[in-house]
Protein backbone atom coordinates (compact mmCIF):
# COMPACT_ATOMS: atom_id res chain seq x y z
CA UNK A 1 75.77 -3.97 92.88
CA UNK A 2 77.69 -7.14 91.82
CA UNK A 3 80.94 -7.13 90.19
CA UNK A 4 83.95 -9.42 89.57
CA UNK A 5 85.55 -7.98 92.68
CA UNK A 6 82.82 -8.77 95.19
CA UNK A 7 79.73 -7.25 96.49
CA UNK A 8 80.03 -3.07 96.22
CA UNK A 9 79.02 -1.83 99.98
CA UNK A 10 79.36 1.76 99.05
CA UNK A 11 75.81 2.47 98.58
CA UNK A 12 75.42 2.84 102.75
CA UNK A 13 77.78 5.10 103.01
CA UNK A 14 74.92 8.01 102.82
CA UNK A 15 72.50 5.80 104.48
CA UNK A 16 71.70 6.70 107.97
CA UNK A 17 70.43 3.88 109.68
CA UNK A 18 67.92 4.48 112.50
CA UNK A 19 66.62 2.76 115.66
CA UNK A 20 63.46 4.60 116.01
CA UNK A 21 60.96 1.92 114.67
CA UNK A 22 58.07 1.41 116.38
CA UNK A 23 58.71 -1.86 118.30
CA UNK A 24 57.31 -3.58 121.65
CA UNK A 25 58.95 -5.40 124.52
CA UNK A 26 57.32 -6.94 127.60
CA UNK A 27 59.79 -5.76 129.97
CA UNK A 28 60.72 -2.25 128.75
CA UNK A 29 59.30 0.39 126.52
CA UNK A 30 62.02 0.00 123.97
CA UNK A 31 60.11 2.31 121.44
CA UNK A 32 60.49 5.09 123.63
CA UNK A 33 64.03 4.42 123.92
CA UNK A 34 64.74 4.37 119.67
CA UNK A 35 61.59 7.49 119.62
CA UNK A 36 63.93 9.37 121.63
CA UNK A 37 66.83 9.67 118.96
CA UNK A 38 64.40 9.65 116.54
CA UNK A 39 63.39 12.74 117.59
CA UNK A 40 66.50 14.53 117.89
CA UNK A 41 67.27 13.40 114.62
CA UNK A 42 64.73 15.23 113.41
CA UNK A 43 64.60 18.81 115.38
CA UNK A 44 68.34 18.49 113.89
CA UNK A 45 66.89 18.25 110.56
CA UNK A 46 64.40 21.33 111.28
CA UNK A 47 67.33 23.15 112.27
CA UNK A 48 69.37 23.02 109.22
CA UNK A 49 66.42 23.13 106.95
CA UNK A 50 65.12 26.24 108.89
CA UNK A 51 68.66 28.34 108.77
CA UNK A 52 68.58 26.99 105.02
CA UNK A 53 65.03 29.53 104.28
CA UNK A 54 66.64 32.31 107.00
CA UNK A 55 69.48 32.50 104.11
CA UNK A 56 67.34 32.22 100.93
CA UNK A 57 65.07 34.96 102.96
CA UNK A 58 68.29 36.94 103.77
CA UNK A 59 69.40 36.75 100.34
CA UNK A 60 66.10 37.75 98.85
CA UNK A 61 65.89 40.87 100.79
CA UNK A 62 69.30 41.67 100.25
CA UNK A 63 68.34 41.60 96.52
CA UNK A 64 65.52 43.70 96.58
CA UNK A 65 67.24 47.04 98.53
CA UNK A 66 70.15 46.67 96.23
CA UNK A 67 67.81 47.18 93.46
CA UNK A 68 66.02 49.65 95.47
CA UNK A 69 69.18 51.54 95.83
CA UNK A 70 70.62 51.29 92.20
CA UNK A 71 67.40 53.02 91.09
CA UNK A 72 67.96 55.83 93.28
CA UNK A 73 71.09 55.75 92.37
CA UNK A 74 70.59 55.84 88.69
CA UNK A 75 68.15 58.79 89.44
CA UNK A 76 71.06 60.80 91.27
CA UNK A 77 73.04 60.42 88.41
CA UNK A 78 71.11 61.28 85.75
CA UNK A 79 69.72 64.80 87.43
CA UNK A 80 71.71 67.50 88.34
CA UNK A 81 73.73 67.57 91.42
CA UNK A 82 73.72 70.24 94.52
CA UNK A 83 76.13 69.90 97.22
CA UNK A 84 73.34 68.19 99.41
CA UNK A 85 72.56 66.16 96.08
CA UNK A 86 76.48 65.02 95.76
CA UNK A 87 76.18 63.55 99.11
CA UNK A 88 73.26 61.79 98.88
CA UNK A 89 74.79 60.46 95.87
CA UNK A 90 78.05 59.72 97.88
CA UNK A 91 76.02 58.18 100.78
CA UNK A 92 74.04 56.03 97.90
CA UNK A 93 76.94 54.18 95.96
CA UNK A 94 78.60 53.27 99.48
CA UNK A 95 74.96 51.38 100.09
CA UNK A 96 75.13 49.91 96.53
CA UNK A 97 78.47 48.53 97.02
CA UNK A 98 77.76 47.33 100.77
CA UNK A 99 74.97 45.10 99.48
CA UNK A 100 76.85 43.92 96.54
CA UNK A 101 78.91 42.33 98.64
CA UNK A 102 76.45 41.07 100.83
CA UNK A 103 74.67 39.61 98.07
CA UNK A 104 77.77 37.46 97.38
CA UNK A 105 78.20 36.82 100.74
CA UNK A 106 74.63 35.15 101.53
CA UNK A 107 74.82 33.64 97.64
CA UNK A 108 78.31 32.00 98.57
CA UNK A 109 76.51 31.08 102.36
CA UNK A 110 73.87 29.33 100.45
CA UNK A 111 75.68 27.30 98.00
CA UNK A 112 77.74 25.91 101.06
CA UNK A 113 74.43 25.29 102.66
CA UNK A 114 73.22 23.47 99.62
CA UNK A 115 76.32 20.92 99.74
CA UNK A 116 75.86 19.96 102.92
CA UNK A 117 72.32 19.14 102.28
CA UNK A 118 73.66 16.75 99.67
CA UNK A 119 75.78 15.19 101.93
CA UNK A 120 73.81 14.42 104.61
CA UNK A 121 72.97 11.03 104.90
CA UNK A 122 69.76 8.77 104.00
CA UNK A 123 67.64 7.84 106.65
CA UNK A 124 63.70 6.46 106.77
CA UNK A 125 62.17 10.37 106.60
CA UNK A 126 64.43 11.60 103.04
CA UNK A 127 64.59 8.32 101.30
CA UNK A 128 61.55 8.41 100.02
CA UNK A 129 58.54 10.58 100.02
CA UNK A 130 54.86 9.71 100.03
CA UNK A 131 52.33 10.15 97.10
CA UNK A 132 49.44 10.79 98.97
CA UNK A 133 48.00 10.10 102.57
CA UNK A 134 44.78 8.66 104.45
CA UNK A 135 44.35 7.72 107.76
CA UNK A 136 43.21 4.61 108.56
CA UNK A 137 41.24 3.95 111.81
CA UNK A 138 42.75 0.70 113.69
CA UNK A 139 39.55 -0.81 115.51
CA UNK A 140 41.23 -3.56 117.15
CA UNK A 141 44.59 -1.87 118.83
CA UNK A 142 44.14 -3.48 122.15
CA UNK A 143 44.30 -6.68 120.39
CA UNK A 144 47.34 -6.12 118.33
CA UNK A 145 49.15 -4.82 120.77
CA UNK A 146 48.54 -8.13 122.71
CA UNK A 147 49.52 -10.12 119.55
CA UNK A 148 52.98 -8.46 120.31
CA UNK A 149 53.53 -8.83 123.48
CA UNK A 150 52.62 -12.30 123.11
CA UNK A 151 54.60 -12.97 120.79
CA UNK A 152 57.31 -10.85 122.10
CA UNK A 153 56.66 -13.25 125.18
CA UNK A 154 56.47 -16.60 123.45
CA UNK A 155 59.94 -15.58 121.59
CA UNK A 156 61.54 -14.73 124.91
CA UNK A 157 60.91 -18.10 126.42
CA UNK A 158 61.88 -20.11 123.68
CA UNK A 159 65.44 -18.74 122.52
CA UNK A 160 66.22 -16.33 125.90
CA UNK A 161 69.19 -18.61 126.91
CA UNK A 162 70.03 -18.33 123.05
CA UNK A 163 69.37 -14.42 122.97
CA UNK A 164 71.62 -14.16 126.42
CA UNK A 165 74.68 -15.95 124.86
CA UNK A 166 75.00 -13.91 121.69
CA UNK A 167 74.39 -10.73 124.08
CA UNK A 168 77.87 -11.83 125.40
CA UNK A 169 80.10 -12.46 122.18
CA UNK A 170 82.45 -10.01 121.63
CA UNK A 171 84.32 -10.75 118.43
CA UNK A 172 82.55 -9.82 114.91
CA UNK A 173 83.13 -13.02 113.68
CA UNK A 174 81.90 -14.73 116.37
CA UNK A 175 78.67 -13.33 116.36
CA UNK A 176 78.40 -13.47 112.33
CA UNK A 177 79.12 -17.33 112.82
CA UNK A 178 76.20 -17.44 115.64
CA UNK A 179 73.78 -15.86 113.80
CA UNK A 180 74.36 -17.99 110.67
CA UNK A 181 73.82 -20.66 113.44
CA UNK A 182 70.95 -19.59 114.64
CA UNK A 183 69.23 -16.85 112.22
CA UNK A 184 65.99 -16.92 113.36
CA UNK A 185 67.42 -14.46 116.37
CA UNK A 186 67.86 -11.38 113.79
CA UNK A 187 64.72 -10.00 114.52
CA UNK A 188 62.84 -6.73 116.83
CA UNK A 189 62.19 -9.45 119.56
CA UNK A 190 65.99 -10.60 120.05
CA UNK A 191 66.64 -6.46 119.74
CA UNK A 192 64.16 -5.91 122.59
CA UNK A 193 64.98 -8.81 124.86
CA UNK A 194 68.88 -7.72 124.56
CA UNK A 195 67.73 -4.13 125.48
CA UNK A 196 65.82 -5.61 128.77
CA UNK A 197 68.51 -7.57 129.63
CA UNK A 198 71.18 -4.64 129.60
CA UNK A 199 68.27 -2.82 132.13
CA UNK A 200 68.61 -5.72 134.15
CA UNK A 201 72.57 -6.16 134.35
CA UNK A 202 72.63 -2.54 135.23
CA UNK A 203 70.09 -2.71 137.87
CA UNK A 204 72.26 -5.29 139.69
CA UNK A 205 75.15 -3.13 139.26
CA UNK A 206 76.81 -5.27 136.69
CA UNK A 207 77.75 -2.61 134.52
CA UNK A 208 80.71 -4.10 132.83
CA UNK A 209 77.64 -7.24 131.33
CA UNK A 210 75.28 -4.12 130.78
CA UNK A 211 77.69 -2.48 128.42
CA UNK A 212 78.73 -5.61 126.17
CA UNK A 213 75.02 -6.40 125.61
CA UNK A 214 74.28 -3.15 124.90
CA UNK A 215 76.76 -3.56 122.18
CA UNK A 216 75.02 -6.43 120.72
CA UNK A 217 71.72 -4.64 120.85
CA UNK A 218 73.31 -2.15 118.57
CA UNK A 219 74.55 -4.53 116.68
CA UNK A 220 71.18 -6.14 115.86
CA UNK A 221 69.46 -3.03 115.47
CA UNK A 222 71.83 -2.03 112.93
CA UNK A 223 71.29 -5.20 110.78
CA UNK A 224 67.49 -4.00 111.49
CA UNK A 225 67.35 -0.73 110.12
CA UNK A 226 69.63 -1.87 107.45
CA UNK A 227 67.16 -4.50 106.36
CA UNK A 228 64.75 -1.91 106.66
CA UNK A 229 66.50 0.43 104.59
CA UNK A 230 67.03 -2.08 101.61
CA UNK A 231 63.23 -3.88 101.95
CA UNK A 232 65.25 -6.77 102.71
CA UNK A 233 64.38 -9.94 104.93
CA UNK A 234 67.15 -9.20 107.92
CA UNK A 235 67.84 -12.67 107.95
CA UNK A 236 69.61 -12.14 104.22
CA UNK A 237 71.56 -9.37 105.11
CA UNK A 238 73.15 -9.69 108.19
CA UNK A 239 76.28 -10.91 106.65
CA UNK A 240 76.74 -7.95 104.52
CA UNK A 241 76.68 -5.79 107.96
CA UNK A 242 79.28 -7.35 109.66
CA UNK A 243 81.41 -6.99 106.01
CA UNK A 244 80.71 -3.72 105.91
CA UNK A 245 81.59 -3.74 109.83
CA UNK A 246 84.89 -4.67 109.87
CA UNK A 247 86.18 -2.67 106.93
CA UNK A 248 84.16 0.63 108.64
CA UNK A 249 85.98 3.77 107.48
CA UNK A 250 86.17 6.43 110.80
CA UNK A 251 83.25 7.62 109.57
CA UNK A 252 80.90 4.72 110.13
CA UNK A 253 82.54 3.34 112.97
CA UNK A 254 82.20 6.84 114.82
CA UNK A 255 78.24 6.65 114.33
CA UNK A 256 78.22 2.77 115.89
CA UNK A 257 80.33 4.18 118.84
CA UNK A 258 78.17 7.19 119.24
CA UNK A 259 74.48 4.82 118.67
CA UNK A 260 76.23 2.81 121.35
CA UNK A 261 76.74 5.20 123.87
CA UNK A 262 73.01 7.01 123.29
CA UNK A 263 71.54 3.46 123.88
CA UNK A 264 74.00 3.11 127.11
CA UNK A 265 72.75 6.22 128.51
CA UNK A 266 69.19 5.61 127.71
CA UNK A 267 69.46 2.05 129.53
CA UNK A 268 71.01 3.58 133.06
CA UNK A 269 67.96 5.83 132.93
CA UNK A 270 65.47 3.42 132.69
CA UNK A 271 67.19 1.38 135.24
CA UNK A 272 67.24 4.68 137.20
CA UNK A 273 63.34 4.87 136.87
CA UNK A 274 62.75 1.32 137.70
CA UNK A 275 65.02 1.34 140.87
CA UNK A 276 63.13 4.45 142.05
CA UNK A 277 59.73 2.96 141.24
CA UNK A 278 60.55 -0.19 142.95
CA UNK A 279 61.80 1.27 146.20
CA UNK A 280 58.59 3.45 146.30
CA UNK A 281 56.30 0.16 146.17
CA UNK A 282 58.88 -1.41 149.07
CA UNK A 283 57.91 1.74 151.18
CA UNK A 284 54.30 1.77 150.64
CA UNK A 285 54.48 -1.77 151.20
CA UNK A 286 56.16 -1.72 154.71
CA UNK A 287 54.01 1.36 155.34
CA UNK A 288 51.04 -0.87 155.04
CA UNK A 289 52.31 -3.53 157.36
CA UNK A 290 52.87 -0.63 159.64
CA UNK A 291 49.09 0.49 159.82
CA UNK A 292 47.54 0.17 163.29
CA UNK A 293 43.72 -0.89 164.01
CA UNK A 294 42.29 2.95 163.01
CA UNK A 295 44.41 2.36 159.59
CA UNK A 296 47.19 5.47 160.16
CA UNK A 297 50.77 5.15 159.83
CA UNK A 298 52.69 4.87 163.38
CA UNK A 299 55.40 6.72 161.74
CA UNK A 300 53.54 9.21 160.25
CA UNK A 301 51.56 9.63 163.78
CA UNK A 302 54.80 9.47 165.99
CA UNK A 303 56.58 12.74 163.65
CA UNK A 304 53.28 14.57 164.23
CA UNK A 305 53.31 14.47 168.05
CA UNK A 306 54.24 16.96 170.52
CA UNK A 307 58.14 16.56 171.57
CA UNK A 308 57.11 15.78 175.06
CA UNK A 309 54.72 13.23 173.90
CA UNK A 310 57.58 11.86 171.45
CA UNK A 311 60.01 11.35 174.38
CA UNK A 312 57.94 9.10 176.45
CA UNK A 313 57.21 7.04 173.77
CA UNK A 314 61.43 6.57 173.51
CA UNK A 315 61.39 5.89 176.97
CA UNK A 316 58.33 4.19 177.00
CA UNK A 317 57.41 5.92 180.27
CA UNK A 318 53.47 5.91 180.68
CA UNK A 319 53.28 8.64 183.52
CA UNK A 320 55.42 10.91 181.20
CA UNK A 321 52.93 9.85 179.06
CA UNK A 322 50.05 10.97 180.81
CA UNK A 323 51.71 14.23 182.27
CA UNK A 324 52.53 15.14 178.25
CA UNK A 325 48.86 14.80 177.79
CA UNK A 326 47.06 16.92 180.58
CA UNK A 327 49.17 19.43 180.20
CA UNK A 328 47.75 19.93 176.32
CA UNK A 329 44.24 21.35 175.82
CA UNK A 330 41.86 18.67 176.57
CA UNK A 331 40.44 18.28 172.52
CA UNK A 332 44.37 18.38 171.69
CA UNK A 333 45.32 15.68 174.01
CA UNK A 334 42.15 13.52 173.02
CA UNK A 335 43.05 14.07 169.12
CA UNK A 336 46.62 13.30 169.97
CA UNK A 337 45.78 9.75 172.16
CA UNK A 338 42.99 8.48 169.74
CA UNK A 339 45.67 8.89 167.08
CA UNK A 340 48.48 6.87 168.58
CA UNK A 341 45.88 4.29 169.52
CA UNK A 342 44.31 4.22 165.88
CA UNK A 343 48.22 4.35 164.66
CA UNK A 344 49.13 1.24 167.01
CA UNK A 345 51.86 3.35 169.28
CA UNK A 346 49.61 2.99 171.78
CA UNK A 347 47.55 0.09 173.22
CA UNK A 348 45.19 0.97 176.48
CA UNK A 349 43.81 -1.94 178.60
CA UNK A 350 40.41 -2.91 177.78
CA UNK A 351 39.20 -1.05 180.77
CA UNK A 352 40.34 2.34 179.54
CA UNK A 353 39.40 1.69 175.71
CA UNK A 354 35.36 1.45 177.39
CA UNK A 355 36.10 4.54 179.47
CA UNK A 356 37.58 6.44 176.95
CA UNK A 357 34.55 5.77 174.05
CA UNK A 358 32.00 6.12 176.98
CA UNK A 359 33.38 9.80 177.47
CA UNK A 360 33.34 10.82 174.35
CA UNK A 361 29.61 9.73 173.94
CA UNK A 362 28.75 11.30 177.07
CA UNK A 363 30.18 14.35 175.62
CA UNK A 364 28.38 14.31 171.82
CA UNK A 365 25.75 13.67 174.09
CA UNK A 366 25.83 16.35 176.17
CA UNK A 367 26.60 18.43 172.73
C-alpha cells in the first residue's frame, strides 16, 4: 500500500516466507535441502491443528456428562430423599460443579488456542486454498528435468564468477547495490549455485567462506519466496527486502538468523555425505589397482590367512612359507596358496605354476 510516507511493509509481518520450492541444481539436491524444513513446518502445523480438535473433543464431552449429570440431578431433587438418596444427591452436585468448571476451563483453553491460530503467520500452504483438483500426467519428465539442469548449467557458466562475488558481500547495501547492478542474478539458479558453493567451501574446510555464502543464499531465497508470496517478478522486489531488512523488528530478524543456521546445518551434512561417498570410491579405487591376476584383493587375502602364513609373508621368508603350508591339511594349504597367487602376494616360478596346475588335474582326474 502506497502512502505519502512511503511504501507500507507491514503486510509481511504475518507472512512466513519459505524455502521449500521445488528447485534443481547440478551439483546438489537443493530441493531436498528447502523439502526438509518444509516438512517440519508442516508436522508443526499438524501438531497445533491436532491439539486444537483434542480440545474442541475435550470440551464436547465435557458438555455432554455435565448435562448428563444435571438431569440426574434434577431427578434427585425433585423425588423424595432417603439417606442413601441424600448422598447420591451430595455425590451428584460435587460432579455438576467439577465439570462446570472444567467446561470453562477447556472453553477458556480453546479461545487461547484460537488466537494463536490467528497469529500464526502466512506461508504458501494457508494463504490460499484450492477450488478444486486434477492430476495431470507429465509425459515428458525426463526431458524437463534436463531443461533444468541445463539451464541450471548454462546459468552457472555464464555469471558463476558473478554469483561467487555477491556470495561474499557482507553489507546490506552492498549487495542491494550489486543486485541493482546485475539483476538478472535474483533467481532459483543464483540460489542453487550459492548453496553448492557453501558445500564446497565446507568440504575444503573453509568454514568461515561456507558460512558468509550461506548467508547470501538466505538472502536470495528470501527475496524468492517473497516474490513468490506477492506473484511478483523477484527482480521488482528485491529492493523492498532489503528495506524491510534493515528496519527488521526482533521478530523478523530472529527467523533470518534461525533460516540461516537450518541451511548451515543442512550444508555440513551434505558435505558430510559427499566426503564419505568420495573416500569410499578412493578405496574401491585403490582396491582395484590392488587386484592380482585371479582378480582378489591382496589385502583382503593377506587378513584371511593363517598367522603363521601371515608372518612369513612380513618376513618374506619362503621356507617359513612352505613349513606354514604342510603343516595345514593338504585342501587347506592348496586353497590358501592358489589364493595368495590369484591375490598377487605370491608369485611361483614358472616351473612350479606347471607343477602345481598339473597336480591338481591329476587329482580331478583321479576324482
Amino acid at each position: 500500500m502506497s502512502t505519502g510516507a512511503g511504501i507500507d511493509y507491514s503486510v509481511w509481518d504475518h507472512i512466513y516466507v519459505s524455502d521449500d520450492e521445488d528447485v534443481t541444481s547440478p551439483y546438489v539436491d537443493t530441493s531436498s535441502l528447502f523439502r526438509m524444513r518444509h516438512r517440519a513446518r508442516l508436522e508443526r502445523m499438524a501438531e497445533f491443528q491436532h491439539s486444537g480438535e483434542d480440545l474442541e473433543n475435550n470440551f464436547a464431552e465435557c458438555k455432554r456428562l455435565l448435562e448428563k449429570a444435571q438431569g440426574r440431578l434434577k431427578e434427585l431433587e425433585e423425588e423424595g430423599r432417603n439417606e442413601e438418596e441424600e448422598a447420591e444427591l451430595k455425590k451428584v452436585q460435587a460432579e455438576v460443579r467439577k465439570l462446570k468448571k472444567d467446561e470453562k476451563l477447556f472453553g477458556k483453553m480453546i479461545e487461547e488456542h484460537r488466537r494463536e491460530e490467528k497469529k500464526l503467520p502466512w506461508n504458501v500452504d494457508t494463504i490460499s486454498k484450492e477450488g478444486f483438483s486434477k492430476s495431470v500426467l507429465n509425459i515428458k519428465p525426463v526431458t524437463k528435468e534436463k531443461e533444468k539442469i541445463e539451464k541450471q548449467k548454462t546459468f552457472v557458466e555464464t555469471y558463476g564468477k558473478e554469483i561467487k562475488h555477491f556470495g561474499l558481500l557482507r553489507r546490506w547495501d552492498d549487495s542491494q547495490k550489486y543486485l541493482s547492478d546485475n539483476p538478472h542474478l535474483v533467481c532459483d539458479e543464483t540460489a542453487n549455485c550459492l548453496v553448492a558453493v557453501c558445500i564446497d567451501f565446507e568440504i575444503d574446510e573453509k568454514h568461515a567462506l561456507m558460512e558468509q555464502v550461506a548467508h547470501q543464499a538466505i538472502v536470495m531465497q528470501f527475496i524468492l519466496d517473497l516474490a513468490r508470496t506477492l506473484k511478483v517478478d523477484p527482480r521488482g522486489c528485491f529492493r523492498q527486502f532489503f528495506s524491510k531488512i534493515k528496519i527488521a523488528d526482533k521478530t523478523y530478524q530472529d527467523a533470518f538468523d534461525r533460516e540461516l543456521e537450518l541451511l548451515k546445518g543442512r550444508v555440513r551434512s551434505c558435505a558430510q555425505i559427499r566426503m564419505d561417498s568420495a573416500m569410499k570410491e578412493l578405496e574401491e579405487e585403490e582396491r582395484q589397482k590392488r587386484l592380482g591376476p585371479g582378480g582378489l584383493d591382496p589385502v583382503e587375502v593377506y587378513e584371511s590367512l593363517p598367522k603363521e602364513i601371515q608372518k612369513s609373508f612380513d618376513e618374506k621368508n619362503i621356507q617359513m612359507l612352505q613349513i606354514a603350508i604342510n603343516k595345514l591339511d593338504p585342501d587347506e594349504g592348496k586353497y590358501h596358496l592358489r589364493r595368495c597367487i590369484d591375490s598377487g602376494l605370491w608369485v611361483p616360478d614358472s616351473g612350479e605354476g606347471d607343477d602345481d596346475d598339473k597336480e591338481e588335474d591329476e587329482e580331478e582326474e583321479e576324482d
